[in-house]
Every structure is written in C-alpha cells, then in structure tokens.
N, C-alpha and C. Protein backbone atom coordinates (compact mmCIF):
# COMPACT_ATOMS: atom_id res chain seq x y z
N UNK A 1 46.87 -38.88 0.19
CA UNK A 1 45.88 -39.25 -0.81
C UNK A 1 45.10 -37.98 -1.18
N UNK A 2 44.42 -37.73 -2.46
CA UNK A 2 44.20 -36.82 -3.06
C UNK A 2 42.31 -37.68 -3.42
N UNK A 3 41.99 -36.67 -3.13
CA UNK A 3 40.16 -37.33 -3.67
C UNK A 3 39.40 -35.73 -4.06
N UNK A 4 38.70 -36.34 -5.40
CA UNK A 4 38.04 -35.71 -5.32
C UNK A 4 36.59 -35.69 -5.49
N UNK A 5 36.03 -34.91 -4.54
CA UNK A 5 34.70 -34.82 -4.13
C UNK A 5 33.79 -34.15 -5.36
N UNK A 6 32.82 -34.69 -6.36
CA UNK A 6 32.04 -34.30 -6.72
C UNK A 6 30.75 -33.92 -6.59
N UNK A 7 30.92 -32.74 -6.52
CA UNK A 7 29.37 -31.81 -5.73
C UNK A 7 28.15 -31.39 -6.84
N UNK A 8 27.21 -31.63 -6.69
CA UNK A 8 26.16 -30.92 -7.45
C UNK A 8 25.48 -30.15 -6.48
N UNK A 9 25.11 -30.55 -5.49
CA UNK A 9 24.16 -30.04 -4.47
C UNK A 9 22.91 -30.63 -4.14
N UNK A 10 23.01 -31.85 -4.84
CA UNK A 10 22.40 -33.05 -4.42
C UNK A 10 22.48 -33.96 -2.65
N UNK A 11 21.49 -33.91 -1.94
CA UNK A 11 22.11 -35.00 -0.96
C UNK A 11 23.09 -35.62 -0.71
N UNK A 12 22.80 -36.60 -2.15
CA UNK A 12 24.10 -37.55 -1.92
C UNK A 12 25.26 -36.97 -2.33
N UNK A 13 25.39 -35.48 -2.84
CA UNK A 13 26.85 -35.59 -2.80
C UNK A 13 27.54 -35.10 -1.52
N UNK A 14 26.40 -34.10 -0.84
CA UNK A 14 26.85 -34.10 0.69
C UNK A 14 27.11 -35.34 1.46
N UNK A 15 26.53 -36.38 0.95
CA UNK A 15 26.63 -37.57 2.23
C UNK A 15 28.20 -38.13 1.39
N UNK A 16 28.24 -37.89 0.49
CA UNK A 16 29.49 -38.04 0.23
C UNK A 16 31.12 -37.39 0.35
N UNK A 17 30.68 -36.19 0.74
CA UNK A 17 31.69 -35.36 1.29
C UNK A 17 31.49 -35.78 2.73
N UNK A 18 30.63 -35.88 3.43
CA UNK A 18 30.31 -36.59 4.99
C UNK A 18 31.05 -37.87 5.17
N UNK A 19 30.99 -39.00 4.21
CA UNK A 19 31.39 -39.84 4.15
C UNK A 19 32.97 -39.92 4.12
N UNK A 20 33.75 -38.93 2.98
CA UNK A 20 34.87 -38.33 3.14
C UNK A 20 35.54 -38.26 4.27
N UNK A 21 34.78 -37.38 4.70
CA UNK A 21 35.49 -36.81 6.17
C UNK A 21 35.34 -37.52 7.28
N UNK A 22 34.61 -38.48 7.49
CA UNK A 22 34.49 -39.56 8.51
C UNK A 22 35.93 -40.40 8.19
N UNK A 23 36.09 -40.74 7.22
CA UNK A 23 37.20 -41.82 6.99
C UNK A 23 38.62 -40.62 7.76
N UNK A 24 38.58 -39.16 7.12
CA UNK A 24 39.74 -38.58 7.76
C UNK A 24 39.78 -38.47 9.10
N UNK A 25 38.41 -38.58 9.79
CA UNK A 25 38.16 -38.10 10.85
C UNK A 25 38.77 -39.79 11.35
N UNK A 26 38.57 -40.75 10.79
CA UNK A 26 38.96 -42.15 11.35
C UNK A 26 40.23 -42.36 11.09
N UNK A 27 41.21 -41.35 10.56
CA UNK A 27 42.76 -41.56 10.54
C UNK A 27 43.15 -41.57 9.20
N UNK A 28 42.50 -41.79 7.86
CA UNK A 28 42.92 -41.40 6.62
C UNK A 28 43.32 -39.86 5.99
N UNK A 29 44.87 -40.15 5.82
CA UNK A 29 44.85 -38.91 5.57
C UNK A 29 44.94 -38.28 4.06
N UNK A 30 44.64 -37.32 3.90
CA UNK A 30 43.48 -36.73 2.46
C UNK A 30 43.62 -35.34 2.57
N UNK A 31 43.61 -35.10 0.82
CA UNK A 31 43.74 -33.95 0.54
C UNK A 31 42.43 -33.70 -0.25
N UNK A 32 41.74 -32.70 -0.29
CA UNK A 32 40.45 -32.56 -1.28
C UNK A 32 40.17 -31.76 -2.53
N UNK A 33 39.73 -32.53 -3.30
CA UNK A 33 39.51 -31.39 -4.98
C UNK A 33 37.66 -31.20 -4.69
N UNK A 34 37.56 -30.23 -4.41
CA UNK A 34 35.87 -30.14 -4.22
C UNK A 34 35.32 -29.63 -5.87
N UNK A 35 35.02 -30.09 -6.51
CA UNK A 35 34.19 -29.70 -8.31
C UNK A 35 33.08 -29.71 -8.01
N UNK A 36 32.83 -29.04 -8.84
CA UNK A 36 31.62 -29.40 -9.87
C UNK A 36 31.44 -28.73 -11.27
N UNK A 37 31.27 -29.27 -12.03
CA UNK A 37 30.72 -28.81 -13.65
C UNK A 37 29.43 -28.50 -13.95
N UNK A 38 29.40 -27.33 -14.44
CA UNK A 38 28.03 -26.81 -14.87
C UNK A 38 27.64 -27.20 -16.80
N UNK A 39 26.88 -27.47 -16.56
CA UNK A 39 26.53 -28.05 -18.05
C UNK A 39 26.84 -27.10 -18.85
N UNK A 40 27.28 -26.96 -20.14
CA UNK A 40 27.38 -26.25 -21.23
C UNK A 40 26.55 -25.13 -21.59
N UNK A 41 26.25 -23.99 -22.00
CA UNK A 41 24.95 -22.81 -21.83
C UNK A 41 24.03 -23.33 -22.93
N UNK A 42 22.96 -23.44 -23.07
CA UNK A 42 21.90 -23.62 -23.98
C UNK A 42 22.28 -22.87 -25.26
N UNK A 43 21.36 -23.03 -26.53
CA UNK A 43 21.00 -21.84 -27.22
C UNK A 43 20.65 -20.56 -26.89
N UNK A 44 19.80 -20.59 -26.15
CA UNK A 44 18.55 -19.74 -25.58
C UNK A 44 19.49 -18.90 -24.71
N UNK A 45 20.27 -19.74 -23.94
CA UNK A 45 21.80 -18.79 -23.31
C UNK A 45 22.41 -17.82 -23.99
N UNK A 46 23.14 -18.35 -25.24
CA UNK A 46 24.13 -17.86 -25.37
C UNK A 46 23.46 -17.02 -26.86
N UNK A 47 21.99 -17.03 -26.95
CA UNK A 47 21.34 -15.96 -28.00
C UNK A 47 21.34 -14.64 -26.87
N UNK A 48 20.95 -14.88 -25.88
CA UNK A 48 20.24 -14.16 -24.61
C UNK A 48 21.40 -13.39 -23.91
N UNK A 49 22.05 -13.81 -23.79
CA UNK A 49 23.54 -13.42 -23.31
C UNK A 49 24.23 -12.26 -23.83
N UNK A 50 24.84 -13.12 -25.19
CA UNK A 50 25.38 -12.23 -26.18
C UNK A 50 26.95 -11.92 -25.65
N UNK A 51 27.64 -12.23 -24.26
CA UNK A 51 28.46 -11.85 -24.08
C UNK A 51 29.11 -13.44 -23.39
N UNK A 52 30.09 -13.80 -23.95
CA UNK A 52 30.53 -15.06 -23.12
C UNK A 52 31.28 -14.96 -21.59
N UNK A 53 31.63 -14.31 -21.38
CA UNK A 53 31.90 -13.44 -20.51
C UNK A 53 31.23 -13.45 -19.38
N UNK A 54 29.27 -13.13 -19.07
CA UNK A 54 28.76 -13.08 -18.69
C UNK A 54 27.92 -14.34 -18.48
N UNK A 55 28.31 -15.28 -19.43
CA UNK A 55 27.88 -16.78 -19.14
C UNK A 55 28.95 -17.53 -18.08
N UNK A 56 30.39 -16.85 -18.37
CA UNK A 56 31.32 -17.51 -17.96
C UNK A 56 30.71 -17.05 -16.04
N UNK A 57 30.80 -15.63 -16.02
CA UNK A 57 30.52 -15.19 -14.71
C UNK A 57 28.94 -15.92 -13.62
N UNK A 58 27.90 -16.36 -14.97
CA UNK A 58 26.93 -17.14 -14.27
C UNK A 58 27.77 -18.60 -13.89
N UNK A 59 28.34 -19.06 -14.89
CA UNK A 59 27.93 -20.37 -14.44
C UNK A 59 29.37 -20.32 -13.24
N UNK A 60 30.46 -19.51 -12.82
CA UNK A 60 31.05 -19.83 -11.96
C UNK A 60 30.21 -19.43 -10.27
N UNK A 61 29.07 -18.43 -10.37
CA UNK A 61 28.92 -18.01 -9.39
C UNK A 61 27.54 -19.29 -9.37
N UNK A 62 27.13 -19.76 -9.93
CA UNK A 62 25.91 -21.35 -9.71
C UNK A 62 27.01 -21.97 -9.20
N UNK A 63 27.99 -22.70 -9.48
CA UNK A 63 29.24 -23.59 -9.04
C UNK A 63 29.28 -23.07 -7.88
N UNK A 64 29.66 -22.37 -7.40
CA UNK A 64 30.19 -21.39 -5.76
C UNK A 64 29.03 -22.16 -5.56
N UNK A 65 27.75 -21.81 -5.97
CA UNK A 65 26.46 -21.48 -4.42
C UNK A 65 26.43 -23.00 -4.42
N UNK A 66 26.44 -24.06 -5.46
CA UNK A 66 26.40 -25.28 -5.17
C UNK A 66 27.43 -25.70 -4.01
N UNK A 67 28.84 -25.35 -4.07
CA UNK A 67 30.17 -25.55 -3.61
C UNK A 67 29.91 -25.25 -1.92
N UNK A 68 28.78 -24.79 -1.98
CA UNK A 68 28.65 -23.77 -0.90
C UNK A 68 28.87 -24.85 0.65
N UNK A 69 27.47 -25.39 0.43
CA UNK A 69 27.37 -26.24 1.84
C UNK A 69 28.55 -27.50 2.18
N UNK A 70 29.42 -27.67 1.12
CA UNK A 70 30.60 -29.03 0.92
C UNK A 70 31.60 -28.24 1.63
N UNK A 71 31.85 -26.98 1.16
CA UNK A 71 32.59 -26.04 1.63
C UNK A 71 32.79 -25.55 2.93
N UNK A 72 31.67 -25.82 3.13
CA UNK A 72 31.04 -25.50 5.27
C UNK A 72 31.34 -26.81 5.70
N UNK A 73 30.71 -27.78 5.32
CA UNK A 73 31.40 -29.13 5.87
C UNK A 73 33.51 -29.28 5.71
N UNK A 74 33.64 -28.87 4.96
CA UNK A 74 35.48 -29.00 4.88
C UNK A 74 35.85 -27.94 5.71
N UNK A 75 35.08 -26.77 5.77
CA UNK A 75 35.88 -25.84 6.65
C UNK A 75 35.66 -26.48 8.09
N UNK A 76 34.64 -26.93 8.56
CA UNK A 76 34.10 -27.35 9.60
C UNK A 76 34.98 -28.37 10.47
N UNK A 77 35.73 -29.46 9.63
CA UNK A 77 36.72 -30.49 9.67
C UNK A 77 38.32 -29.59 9.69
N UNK A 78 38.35 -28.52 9.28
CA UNK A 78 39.56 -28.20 8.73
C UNK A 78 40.27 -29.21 8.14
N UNK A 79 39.69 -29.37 7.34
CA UNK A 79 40.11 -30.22 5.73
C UNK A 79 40.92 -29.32 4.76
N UNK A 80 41.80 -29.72 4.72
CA UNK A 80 42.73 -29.40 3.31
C UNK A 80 42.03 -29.81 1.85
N UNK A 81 42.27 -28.31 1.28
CA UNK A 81 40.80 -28.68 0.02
C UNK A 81 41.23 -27.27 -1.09
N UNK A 82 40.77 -27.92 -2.00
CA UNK A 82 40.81 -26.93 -3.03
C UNK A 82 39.87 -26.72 -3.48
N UNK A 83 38.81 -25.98 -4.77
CA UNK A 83 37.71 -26.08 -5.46
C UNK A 83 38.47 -25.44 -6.87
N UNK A 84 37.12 -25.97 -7.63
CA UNK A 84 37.06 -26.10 -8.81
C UNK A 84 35.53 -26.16 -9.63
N UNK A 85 35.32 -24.53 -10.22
CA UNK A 85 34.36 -24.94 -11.19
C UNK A 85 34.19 -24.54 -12.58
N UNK A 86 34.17 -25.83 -13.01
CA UNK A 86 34.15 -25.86 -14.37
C UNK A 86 33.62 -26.16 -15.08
N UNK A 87 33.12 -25.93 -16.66
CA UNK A 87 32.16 -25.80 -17.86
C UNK A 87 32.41 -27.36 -18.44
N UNK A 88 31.45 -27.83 -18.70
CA UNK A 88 31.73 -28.91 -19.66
C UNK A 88 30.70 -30.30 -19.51
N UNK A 89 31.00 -30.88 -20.37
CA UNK A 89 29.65 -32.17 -19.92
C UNK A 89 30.47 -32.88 -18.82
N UNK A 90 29.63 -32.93 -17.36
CA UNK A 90 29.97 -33.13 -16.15
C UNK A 90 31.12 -34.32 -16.15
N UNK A 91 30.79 -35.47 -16.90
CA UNK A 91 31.45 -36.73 -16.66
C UNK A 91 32.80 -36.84 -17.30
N UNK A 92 32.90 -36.41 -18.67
CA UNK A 92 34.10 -35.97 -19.21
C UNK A 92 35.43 -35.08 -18.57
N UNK A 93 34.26 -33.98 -18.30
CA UNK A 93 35.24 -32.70 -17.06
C UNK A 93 35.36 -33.14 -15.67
N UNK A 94 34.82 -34.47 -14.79
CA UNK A 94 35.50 -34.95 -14.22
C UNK A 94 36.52 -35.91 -14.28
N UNK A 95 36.78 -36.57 -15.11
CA UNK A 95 38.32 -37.08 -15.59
C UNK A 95 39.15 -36.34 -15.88
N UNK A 96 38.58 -35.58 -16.28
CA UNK A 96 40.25 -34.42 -16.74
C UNK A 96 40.13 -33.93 -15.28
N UNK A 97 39.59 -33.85 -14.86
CA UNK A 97 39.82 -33.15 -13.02
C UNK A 97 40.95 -34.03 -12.47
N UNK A 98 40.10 -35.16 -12.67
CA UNK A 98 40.53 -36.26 -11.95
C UNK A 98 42.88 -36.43 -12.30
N UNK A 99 42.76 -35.93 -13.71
CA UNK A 99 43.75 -36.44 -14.16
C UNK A 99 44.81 -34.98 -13.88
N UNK A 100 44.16 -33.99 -14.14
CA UNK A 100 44.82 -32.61 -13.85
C UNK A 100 45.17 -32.22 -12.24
N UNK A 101 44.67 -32.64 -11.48
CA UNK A 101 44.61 -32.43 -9.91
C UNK A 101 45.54 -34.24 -9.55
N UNK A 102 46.05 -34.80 -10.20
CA UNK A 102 45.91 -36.18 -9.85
C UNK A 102 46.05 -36.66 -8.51
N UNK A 103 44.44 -36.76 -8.77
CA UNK A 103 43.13 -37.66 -7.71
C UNK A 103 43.88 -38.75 -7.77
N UNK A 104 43.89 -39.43 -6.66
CA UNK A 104 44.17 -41.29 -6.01
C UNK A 104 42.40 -41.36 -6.22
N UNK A 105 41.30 -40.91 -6.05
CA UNK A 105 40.30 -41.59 -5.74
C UNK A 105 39.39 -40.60 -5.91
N UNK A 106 37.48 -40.93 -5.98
CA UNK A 106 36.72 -40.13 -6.56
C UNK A 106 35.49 -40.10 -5.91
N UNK A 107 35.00 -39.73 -4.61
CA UNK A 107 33.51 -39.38 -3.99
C UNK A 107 32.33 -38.78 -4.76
N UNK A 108 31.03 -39.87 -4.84
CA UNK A 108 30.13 -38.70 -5.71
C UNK A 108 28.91 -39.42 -5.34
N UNK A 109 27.86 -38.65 -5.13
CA UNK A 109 26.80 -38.67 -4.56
C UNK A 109 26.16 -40.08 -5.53
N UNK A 110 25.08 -40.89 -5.06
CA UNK A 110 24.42 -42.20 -6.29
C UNK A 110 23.72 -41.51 -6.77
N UNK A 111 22.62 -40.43 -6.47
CA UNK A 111 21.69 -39.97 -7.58
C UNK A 111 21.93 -38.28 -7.39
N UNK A 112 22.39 -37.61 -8.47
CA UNK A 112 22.57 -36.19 -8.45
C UNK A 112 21.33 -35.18 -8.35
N UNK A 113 21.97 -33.93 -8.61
CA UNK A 113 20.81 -33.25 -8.44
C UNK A 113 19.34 -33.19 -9.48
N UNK A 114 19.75 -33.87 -10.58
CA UNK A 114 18.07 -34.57 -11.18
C UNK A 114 17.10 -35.39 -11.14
N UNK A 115 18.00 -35.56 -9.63
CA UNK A 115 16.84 -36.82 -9.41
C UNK A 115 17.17 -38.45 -10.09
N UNK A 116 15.92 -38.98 -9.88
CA UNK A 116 16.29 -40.52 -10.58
C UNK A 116 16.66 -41.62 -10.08
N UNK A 117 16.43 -42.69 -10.30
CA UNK A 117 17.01 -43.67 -9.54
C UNK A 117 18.34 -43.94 -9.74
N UNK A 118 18.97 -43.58 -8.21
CA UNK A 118 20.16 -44.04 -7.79
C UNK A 118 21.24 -44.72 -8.81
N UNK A 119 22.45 -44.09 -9.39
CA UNK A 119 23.12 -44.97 -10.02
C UNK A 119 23.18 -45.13 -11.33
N UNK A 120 21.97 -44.11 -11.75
CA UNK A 120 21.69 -44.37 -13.19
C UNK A 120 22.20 -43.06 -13.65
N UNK A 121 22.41 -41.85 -13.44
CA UNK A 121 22.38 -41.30 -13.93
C UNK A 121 24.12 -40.71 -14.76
N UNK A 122 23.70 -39.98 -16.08
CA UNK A 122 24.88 -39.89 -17.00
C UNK A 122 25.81 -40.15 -16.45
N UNK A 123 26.24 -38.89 -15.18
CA UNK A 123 27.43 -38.04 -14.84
C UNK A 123 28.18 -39.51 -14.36
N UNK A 124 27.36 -40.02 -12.93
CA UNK A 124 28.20 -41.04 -12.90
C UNK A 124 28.28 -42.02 -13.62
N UNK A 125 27.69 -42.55 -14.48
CA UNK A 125 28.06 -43.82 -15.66
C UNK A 125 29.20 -43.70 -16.49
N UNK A 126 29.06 -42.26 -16.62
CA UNK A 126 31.11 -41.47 -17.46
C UNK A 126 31.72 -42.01 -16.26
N UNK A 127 31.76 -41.59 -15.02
CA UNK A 127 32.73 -41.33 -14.14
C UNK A 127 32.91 -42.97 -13.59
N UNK A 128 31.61 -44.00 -13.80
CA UNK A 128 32.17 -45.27 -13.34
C UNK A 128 33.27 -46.32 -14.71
N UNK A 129 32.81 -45.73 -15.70
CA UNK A 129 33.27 -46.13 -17.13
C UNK A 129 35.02 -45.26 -17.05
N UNK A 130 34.69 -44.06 -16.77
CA UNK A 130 36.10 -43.46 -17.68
C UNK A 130 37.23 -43.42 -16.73
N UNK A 131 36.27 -42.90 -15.04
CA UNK A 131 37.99 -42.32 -14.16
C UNK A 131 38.79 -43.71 -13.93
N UNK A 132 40.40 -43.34 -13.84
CA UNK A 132 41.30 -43.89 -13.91
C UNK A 132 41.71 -44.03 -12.25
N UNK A 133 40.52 -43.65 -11.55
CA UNK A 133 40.91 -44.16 -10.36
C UNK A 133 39.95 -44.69 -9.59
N UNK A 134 39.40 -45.68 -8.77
CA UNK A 134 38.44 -45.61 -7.89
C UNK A 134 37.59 -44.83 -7.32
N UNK A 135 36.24 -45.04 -7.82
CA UNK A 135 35.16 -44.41 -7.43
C UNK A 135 34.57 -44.91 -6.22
N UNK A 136 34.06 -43.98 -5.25
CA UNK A 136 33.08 -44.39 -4.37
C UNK A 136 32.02 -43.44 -4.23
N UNK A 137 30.74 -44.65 -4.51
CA UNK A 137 29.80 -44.36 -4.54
C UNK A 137 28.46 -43.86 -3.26
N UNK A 138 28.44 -42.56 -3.23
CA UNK A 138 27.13 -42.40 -1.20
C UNK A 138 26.02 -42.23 -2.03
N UNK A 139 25.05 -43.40 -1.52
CA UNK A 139 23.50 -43.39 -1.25
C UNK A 139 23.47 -41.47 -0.23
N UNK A 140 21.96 -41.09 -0.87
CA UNK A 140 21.46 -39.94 0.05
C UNK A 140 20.92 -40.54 1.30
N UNK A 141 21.12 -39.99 2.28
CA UNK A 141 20.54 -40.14 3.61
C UNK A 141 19.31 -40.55 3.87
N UNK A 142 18.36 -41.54 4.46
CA UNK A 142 17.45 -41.91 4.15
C UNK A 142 16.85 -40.73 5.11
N UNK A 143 15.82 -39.89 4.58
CA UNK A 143 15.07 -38.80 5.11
C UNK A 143 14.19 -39.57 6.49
N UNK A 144 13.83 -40.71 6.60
CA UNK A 144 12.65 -41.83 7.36
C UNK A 144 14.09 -41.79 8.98
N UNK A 145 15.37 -42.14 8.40
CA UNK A 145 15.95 -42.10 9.75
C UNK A 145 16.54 -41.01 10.49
C-alpha cells in the first residue's frame, strides 16, 4: 500500500504521520509519499523577486523545513518514503500527487497550519471532495493530555 502523508507542519499532520506509522508498526505494510504544497507566490513575491528561479528555490527550501520533523519520524521507523514539494493550490496538487505517485490512501492532519476549526479548512475540503482514494482524517494531540 502506498499513502500519502500530507504535511504542513501543523500538529495534526504530525499526529498523522504518527498515526501512519503505528498502523505499520501494527503489521500494515506501506510505502510513503511525504508532500506538501506551498501556496502559489503573491504579487508582492514575484514584483520583489524578479527571478522565478529564486521563488522556485524559496518555496522548495520552506517545503524541506516543513518536511523536516515527518521526515525524523519516518527515518526513526525506517519507513520506506519518498518526498515531494510542490507549488500549487494545496488541494488540487494533492490529487495530482495522489494520482502521479498512485496513492491507495491519504493521511492529513484535521486542522492545518492556519489554524481553525478542525475540518474546515480549504486544503482538506478539496482533498475530502476530489481524492480518488480514501482519506484519513488525525485530530492534533490534545495538549491537556
């Protein structure tokens, strides 16, 4: 089985790579697409910039540092895993992930890194609407336990 883990660097998408690896750790066996998509560059970017090039080089090295701690958890498991970061409106560019890597299945945190109540937000409403495969959804860790 092929899953892939969508990371922002949100809680829940760690408790969702956690969640991941418990099931392998319980005998499922899994291969991993670790993403994430960085939003599109602003105006103000790409006036400021001037070189696409140098947008391309920010937004892959934001992706890495997000990628970062999912990355310590998979190495940690010795998890079989790939990454991936890529430009585009998040929910869209995870279906084509989903469809280009073809994912059996799709881990992603309930509320990303903007905050918000749980469940609502864009990225996953594309990703519960569009992917062509089963989503599962991790609540963040309750900080109280």
């Amino acid at each position: 089985m092929k899953i892939l883990l969508a990371v922002d660097g949100s809680p829940a998408a760690l408790a969702a790579v956690q969640h991941a690896l418990a099931l392998v750790s319980g005998g499922m066996a899994a291969d991993f697409v670790l993403a994430n998509v960085q939003e599109p560059p602003s105006l103000y970017e790409v006036v400021v910039a001037h070189d696409p090039e140098v947008l391309d080089a920010v937004r892959a090295a934001a992706g890495a540092d997000l990628l970062e701690a999912a990355t310590a958890l998979l190495e940690a498991a010795d998890a079989s895993y790939e990454t991936e970061v890529a430009g585009g409106e998040p929910g869209h560019v995870l279906v084509d992930l989903i469809e280009n890597y073809g994912c059996d299945a799709v881990f992603a945190g309930a509320s990303g890194a903007g905050g918000g109540d749980p469940g609502t937000g864009a990225t996953l409403q594309a990703l519960l609407r569009h992917s062509p495969v089963p989503v599962t959804v991790v609540g963040a860790p309750d900080p109280a336990a």
